[in-house]
Protein backbone atom coordinates (compact mmCIF):
# COMPACT_ATOMS: atom_id res chain seq x y z
CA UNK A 1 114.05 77.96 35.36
CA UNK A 2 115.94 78.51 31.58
CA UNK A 3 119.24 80.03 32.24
CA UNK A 4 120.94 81.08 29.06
CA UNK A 5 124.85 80.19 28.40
CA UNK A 6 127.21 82.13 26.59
CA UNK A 7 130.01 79.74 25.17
CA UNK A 8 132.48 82.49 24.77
CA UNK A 9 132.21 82.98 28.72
CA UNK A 10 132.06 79.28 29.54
CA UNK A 11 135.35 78.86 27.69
CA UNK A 12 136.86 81.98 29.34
CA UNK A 13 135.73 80.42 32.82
CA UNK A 14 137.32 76.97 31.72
CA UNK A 15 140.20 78.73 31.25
CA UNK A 16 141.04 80.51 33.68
CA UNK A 17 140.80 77.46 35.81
CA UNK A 18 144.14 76.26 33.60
CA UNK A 19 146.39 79.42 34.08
CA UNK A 20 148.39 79.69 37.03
CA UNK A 21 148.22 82.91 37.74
CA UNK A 22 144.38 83.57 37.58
CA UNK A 23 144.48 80.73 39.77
CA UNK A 24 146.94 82.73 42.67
CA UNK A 25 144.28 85.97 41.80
CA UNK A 26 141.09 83.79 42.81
CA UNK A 27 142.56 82.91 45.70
CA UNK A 28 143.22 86.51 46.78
CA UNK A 29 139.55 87.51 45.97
CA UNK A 30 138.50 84.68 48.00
CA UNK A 31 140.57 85.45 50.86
CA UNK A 32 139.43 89.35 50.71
CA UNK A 33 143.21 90.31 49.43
CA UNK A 34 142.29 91.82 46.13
CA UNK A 35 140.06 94.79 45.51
CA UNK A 36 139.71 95.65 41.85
CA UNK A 37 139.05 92.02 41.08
CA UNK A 38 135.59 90.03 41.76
CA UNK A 39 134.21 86.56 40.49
CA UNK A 40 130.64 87.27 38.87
CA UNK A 41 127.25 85.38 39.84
CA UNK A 42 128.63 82.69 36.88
CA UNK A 43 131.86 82.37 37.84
CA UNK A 44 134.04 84.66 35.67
CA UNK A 45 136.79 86.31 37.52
CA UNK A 46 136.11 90.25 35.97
CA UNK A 47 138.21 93.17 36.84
CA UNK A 48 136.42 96.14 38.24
CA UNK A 49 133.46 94.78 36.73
CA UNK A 50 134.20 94.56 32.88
């Protein structure tokens, strides 16, 4: 299956790997802490969807 990549979101994922505090937020949304933020089906944390 061809799955299309947009570099602008690859480097935003990539990121947000390095900062700190995204870092402390993913672990809320993992441990069901954190409502208005959600990790789409590539990875990007998004909040309320956008």
């Amino acid at each position: 299956m061809l799955k299309l990549t947009n570099p602008f979101l690859e480097e935003i994922k990539e990121c947000q790997k390095r900062d700190q505090k995204l870092v402390e937020k993913l672990m809320l949304i993992k441990e069901g802490k954190e409502s208005d933020f959600e990790v789409d089906e590539s990875g990007v944390i998004r909040y309320r969807g956008r």
